[in-house]
Structure formats: C-alpha cells, structure tokens
PDB file of N, CA and C in Angstrom:
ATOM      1  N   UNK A   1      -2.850 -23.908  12.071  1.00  0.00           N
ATOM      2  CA  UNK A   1      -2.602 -22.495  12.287  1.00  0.00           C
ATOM      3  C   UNK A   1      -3.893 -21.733  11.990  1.00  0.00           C
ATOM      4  N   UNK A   2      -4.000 -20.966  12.874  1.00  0.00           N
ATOM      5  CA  UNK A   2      -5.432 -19.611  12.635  1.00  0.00           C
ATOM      6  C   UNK A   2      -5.199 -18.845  11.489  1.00  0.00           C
ATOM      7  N   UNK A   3      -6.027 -18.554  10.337  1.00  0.00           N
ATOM      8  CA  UNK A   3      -6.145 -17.428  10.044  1.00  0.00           C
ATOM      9  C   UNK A   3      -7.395 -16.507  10.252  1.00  0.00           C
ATOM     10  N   UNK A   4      -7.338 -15.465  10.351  1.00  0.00           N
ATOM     11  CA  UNK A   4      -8.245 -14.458  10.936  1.00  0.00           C
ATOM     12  C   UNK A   4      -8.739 -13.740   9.961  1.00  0.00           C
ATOM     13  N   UNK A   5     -10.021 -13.459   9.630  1.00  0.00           N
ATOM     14  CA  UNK A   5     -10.677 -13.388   8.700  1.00  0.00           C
ATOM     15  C   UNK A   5     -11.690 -11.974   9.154  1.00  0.00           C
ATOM     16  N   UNK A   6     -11.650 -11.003   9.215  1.00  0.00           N
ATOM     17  CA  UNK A   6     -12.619 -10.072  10.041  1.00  0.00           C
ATOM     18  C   UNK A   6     -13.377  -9.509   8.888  1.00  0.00           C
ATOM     19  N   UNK A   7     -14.648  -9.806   8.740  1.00  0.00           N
ATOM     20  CA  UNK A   7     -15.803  -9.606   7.463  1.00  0.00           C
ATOM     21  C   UNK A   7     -16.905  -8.902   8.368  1.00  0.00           C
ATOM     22  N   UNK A   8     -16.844  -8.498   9.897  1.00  0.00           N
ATOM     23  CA  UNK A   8     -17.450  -7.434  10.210  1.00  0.00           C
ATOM     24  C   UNK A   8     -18.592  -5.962   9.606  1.00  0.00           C
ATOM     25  N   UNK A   9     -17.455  -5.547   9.211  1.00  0.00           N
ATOM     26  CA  UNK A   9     -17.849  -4.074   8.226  1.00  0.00           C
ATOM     27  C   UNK A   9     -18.459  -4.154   7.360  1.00  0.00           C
ATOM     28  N   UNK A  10     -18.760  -5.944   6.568  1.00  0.00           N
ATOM     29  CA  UNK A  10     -19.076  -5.529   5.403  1.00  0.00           C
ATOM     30  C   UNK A  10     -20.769  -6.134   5.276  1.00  0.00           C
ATOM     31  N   UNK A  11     -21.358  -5.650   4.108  1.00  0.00           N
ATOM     32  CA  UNK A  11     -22.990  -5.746   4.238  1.00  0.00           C
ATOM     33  C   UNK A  11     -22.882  -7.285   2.975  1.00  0.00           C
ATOM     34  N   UNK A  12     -24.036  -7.689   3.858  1.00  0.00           N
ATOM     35  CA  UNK A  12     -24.329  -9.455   2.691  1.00  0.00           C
ATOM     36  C   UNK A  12     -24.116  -9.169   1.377  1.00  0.00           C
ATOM     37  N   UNK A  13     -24.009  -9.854   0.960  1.00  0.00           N
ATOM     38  CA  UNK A  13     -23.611 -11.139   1.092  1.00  0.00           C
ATOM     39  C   UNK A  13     -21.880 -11.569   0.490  1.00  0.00           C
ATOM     40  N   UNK A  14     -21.655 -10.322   0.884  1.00  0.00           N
ATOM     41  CA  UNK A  14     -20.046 -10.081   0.934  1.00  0.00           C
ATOM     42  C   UNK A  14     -19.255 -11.085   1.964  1.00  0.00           C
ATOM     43  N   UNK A  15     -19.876 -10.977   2.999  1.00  0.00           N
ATOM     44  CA  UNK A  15     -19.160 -11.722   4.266  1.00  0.00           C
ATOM     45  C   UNK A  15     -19.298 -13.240   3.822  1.00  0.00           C
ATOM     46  N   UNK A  16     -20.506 -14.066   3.554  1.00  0.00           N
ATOM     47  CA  UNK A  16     -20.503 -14.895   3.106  1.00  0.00           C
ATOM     48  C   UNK A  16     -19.302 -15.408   1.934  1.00  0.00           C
ATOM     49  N   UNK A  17     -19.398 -14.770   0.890  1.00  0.00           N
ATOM     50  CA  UNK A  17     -18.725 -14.817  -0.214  1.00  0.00           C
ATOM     51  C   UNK A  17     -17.055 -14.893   0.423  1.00  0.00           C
ATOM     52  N   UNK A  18     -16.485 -13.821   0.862  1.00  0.00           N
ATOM     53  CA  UNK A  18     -14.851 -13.918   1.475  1.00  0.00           C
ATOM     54  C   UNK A  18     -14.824 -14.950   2.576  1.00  0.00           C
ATOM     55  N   UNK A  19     -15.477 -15.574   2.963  1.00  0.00           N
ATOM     56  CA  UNK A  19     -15.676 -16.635   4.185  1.00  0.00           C
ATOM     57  C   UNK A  19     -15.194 -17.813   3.115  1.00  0.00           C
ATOM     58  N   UNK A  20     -16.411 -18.146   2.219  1.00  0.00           N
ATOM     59  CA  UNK A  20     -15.889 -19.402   1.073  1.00  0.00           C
ATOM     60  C   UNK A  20     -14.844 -19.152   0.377  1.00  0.00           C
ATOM     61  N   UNK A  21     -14.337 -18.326   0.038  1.00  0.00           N
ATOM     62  CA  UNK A  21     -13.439 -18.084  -0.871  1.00  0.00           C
ATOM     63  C   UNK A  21     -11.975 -18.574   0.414  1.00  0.00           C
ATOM     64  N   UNK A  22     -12.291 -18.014   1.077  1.00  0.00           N
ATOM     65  CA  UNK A  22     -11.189 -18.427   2.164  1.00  0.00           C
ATOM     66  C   UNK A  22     -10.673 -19.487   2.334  1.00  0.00           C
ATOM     67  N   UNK A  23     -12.358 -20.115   2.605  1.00  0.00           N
ATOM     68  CA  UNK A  23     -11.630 -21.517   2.960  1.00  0.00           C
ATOM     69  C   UNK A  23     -11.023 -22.060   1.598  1.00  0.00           C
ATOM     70  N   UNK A  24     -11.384 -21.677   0.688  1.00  0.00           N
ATOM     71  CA  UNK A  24     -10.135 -22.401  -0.810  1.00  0.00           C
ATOM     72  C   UNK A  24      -9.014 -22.593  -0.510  1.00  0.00           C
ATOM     73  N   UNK A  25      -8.206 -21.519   0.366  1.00  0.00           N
ATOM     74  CA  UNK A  25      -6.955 -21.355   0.562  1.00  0.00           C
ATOM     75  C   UNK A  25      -6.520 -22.079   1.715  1.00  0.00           C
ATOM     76  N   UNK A  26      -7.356 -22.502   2.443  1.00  0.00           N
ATOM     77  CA  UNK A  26      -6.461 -23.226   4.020  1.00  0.00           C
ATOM     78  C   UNK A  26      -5.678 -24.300   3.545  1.00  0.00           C
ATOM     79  N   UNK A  27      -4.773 -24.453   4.252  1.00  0.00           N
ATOM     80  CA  UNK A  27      -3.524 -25.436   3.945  1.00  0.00           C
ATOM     81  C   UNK A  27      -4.214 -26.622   4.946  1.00  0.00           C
ATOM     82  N   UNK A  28      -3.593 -28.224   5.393  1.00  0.00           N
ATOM     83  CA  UNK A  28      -4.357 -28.791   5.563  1.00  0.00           C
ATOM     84  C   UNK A  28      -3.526 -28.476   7.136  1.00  0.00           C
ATOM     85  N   UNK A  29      -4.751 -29.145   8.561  1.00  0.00           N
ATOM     86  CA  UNK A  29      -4.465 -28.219   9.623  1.00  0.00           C
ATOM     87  C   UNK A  29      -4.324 -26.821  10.075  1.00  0.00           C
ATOM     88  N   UNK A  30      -4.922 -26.582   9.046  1.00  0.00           N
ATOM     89  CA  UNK A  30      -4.883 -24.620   9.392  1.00  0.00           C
ATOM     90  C   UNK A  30      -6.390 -24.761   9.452  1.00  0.00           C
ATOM     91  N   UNK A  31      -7.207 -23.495  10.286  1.00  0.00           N
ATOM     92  CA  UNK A  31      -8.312 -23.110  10.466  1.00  0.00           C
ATOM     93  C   UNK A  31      -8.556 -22.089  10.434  1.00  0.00           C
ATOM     94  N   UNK A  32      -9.837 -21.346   9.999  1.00  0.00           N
ATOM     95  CA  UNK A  32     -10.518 -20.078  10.100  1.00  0.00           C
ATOM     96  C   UNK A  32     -11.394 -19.698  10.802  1.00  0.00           C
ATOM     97  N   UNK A  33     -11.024 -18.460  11.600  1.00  0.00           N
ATOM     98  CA  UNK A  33     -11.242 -17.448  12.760  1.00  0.00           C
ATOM     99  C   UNK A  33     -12.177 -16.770  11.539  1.00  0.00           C
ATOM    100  N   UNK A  34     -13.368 -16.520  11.486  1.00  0.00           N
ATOM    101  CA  UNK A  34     -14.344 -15.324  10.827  1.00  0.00           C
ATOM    102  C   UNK A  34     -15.222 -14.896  11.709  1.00  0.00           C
ATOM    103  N   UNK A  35     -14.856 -13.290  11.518  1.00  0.00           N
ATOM    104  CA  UNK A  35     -15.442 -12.424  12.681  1.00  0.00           C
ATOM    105  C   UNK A  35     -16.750 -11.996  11.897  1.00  0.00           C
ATOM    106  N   UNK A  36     -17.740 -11.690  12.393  1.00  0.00           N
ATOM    107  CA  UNK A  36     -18.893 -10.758  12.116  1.00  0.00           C
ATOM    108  C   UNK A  36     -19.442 -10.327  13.471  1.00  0.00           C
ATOM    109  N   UNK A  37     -20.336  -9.637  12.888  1.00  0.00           N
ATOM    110  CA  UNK A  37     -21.101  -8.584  13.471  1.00  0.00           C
ATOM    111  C   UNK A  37     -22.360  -9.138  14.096  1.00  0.00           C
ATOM    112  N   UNK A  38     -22.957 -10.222  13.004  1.00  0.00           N
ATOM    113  CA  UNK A  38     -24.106 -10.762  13.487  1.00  0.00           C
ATOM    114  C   UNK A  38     -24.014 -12.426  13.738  1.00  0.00           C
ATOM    115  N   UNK A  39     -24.555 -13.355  13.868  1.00  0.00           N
ATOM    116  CA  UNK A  39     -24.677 -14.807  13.660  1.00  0.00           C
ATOM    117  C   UNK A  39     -25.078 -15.006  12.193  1.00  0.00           C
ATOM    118  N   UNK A  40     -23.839 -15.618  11.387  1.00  0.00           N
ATOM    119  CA  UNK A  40     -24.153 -15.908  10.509  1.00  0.00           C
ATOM    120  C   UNK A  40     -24.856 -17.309   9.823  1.00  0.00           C
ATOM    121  N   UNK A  41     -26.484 -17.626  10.077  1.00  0.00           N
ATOM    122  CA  UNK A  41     -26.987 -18.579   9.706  1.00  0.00           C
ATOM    123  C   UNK A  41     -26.934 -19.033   8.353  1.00  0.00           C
ATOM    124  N   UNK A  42     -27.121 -18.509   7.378  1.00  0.00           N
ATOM    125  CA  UNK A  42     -26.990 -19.104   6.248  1.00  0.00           C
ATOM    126  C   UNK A  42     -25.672 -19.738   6.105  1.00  0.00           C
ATOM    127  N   UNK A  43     -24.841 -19.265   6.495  1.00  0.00           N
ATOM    128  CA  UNK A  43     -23.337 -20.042   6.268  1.00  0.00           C
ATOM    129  C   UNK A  43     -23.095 -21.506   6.560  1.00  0.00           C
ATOM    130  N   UNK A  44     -23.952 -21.500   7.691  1.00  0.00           N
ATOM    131  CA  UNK A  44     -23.865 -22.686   8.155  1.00  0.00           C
ATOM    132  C   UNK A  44     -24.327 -24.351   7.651  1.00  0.00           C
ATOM    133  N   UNK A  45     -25.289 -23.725   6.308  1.00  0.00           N
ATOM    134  CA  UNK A  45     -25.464 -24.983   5.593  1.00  0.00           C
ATOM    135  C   UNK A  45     -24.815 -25.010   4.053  1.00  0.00           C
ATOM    136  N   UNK A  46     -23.965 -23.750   4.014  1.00  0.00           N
ATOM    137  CA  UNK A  46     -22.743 -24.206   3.022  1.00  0.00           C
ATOM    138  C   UNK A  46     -21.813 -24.754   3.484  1.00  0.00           C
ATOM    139  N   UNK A  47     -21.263 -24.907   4.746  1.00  0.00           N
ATOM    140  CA  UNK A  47     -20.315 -25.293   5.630  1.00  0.00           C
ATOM    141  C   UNK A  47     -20.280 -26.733   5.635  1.00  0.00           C
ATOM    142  N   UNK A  48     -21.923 -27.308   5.838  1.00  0.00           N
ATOM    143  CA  UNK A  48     -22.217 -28.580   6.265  1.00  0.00           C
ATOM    144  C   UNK A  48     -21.938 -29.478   4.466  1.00  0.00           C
ATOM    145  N   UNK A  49     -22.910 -28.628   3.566  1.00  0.00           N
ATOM    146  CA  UNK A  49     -22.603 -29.267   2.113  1.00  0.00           C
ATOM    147  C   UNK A  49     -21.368 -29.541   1.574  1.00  0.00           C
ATOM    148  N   UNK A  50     -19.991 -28.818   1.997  1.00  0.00           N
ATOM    149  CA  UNK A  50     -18.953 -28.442   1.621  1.00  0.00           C
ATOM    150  C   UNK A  50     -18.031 -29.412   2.479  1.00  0.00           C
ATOM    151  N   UNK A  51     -18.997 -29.744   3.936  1.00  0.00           N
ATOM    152  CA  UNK A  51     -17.455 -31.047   4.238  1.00  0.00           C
ATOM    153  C   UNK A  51     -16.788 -30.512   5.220  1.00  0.00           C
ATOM    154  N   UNK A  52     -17.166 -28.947   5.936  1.00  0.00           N
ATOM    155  CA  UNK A  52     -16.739 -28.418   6.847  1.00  0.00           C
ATOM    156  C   UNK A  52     -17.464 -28.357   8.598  1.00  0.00           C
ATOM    157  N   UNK A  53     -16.805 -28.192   9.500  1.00  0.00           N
ATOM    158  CA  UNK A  53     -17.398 -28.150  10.874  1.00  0.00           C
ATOM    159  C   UNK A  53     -17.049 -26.325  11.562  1.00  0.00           C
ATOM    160  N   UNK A  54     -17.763 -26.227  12.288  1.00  0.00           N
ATOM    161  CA  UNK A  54     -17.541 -25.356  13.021  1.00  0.00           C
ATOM    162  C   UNK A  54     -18.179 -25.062  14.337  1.00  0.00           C
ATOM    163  N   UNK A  55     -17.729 -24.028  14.754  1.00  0.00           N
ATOM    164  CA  UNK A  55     -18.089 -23.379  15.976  1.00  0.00           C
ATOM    165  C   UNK A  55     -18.142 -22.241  16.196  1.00  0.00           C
ATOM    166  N   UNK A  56     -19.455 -21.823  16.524  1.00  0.00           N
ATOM    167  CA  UNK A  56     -19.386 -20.075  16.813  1.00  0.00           C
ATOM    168  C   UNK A  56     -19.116 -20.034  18.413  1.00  0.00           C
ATOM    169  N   UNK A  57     -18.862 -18.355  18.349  1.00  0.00           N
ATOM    170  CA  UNK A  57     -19.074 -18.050  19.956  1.00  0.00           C
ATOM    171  C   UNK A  57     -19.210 -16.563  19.979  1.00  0.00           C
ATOM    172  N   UNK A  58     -19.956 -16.319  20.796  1.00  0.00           N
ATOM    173  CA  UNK A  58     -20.110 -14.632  20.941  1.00  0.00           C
ATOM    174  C   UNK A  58     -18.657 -13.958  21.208  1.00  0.00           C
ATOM    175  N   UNK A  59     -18.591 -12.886  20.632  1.00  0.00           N
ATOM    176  CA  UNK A  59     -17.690 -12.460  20.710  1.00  0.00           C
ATOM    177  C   UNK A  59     -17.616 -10.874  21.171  1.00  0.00           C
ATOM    178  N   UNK A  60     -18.376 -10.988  22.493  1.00  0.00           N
ATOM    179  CA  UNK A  60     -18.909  -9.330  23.276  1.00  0.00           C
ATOM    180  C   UNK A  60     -19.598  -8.847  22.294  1.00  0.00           C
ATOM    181  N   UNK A  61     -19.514  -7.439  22.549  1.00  0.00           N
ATOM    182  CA  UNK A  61     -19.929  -6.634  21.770  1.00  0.00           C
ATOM    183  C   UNK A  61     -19.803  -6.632  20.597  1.00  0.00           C
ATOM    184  N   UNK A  62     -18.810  -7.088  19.987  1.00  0.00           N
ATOM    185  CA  UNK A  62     -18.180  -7.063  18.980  1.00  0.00           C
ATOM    186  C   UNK A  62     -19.109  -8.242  17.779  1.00  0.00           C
ATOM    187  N   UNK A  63     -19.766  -8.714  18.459  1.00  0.00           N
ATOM    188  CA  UNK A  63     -20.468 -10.007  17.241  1.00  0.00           C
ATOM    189  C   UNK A  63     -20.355 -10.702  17.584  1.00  0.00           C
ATOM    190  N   UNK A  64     -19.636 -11.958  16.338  1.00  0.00           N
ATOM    191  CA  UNK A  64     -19.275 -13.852  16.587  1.00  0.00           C
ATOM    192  C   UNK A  64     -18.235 -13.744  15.789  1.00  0.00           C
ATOM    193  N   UNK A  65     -17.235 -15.200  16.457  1.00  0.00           N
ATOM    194  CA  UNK A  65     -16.561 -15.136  15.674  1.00  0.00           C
ATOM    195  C   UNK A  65     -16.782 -16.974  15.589  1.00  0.00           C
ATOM    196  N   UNK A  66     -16.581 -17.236  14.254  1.00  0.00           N
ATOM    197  CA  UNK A  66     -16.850 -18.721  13.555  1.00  0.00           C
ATOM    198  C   UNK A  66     -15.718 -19.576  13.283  1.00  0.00           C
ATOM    199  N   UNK A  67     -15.236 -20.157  14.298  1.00  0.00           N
ATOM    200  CA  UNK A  67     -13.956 -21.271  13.850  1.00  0.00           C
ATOM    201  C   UNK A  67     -14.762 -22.105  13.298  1.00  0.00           C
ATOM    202  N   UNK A  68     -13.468 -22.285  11.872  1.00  0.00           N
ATOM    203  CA  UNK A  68     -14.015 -23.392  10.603  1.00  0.00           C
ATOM    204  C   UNK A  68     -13.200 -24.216   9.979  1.00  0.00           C
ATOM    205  N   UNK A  69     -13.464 -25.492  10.167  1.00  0.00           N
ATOM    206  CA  UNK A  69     -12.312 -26.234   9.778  1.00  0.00           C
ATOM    207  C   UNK A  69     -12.533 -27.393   9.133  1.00  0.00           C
ATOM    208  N   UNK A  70     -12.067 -27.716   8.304  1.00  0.00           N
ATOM    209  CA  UNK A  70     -12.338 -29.563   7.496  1.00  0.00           C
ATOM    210  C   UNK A  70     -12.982 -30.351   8.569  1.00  0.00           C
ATOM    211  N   UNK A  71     -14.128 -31.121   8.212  1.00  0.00           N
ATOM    212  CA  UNK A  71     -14.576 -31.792   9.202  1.00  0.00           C
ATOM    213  C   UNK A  71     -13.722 -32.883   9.488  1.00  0.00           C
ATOM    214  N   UNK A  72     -13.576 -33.257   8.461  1.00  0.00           N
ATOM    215  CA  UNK A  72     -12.060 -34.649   8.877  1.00  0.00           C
ATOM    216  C   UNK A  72     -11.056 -34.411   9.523  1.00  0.00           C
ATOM    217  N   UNK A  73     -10.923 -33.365   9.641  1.00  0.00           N
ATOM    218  CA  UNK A  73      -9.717 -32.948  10.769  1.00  0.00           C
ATOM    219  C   UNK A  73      -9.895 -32.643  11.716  1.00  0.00           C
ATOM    220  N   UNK A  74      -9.199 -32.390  12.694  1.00  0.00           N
ATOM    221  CA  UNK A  74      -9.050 -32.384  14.180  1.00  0.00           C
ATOM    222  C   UNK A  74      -9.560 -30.445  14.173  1.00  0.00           C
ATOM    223  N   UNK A  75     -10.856 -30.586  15.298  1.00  0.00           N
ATOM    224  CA  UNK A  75     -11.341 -29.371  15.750  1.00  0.00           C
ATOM    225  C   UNK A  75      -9.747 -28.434  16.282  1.00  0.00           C
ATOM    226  N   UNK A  76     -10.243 -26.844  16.093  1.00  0.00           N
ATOM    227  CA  UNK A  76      -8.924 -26.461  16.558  1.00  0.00           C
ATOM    228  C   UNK A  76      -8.896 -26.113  17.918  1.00  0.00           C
ATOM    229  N   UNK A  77      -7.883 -25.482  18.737  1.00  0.00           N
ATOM    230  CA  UNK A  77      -7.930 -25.413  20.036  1.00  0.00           C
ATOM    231  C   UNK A  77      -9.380 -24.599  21.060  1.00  0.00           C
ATOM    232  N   UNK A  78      -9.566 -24.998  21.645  1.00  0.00           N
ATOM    233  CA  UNK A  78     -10.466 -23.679  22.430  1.00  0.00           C
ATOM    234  C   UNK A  78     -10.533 -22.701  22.214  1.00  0.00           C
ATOM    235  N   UNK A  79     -11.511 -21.631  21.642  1.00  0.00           N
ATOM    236  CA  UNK A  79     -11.747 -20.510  21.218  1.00  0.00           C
ATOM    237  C   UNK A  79     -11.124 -19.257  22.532  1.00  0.00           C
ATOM    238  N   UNK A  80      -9.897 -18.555  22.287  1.00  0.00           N
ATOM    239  CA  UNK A  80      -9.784 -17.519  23.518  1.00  0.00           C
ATOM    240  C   UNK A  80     -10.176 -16.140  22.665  1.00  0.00           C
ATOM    241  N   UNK A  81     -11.766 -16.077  23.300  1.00  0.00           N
ATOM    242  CA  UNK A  81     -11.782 -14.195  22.577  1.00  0.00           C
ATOM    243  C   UNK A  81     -11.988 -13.747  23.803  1.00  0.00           C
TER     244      UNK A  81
END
C-alpha cells in the first residue's frame, strides 16, 4: 500500500529528516510516495546504507516524487503522476 508523504513546502533538511522517519513506520509491502520540490540527492545514499531502493520521477511542475521501498521487496507498481 502507498503512503504519501508531501515534504514539498518544507526547507532542508526537514524533508530529509520526515522521509527517514517515515520509513520507520512502513508495514512490510507498503511503500513511500515522497513528494518534493527539488531532486533530492543526498537522500539517496541514506536510502542505499539503510537497505532501501527507489525511484524518482518528475513530477511536472510540481517537483519529484520518490517511490521507496525495502530493497528485498518487490518494487511497487508503476508510478501514475
């Protein structure tokens, strides 16, 4: 199951911070939708240390949004933004 995570609005290293904290909470087969504003690079090698996979994708105007999920588990469906 998605949860949706929109950290947009907020200035560093806030977005980072509610991104990890998040994933604490996923149940197993659930994944996280995190929206921003910009491409978030640094995230991406707490992601990798931590055992997680993902995928960005532009998300218009609007930013990226970062599906994130246990790497041992099954990627989640095709991103529809």
């Amino acid at each position: 199951m998605e949860h949706l995570l929109d950290v947009a609005d907020l200035e560093p290293p806030e977005p980072l911070e509610r991104i990890l904290d998040a994933l604490d909470h996923l149940d197993a087969g659930d994944w996280l939708r995190a929206r921003l504003r910009r491409e978030p690079f640094p995230l991406y090698g707490f992601l990798q240390r931590l055992g997680y996979a993902w995928r960005t994708v532009r998300a218009g105007e609007a930013g990226f949004d970062v599906l994130i999920w246990p790497a041992a588990g099954p990627p989640p469906p095709a991103p529809s933004c």
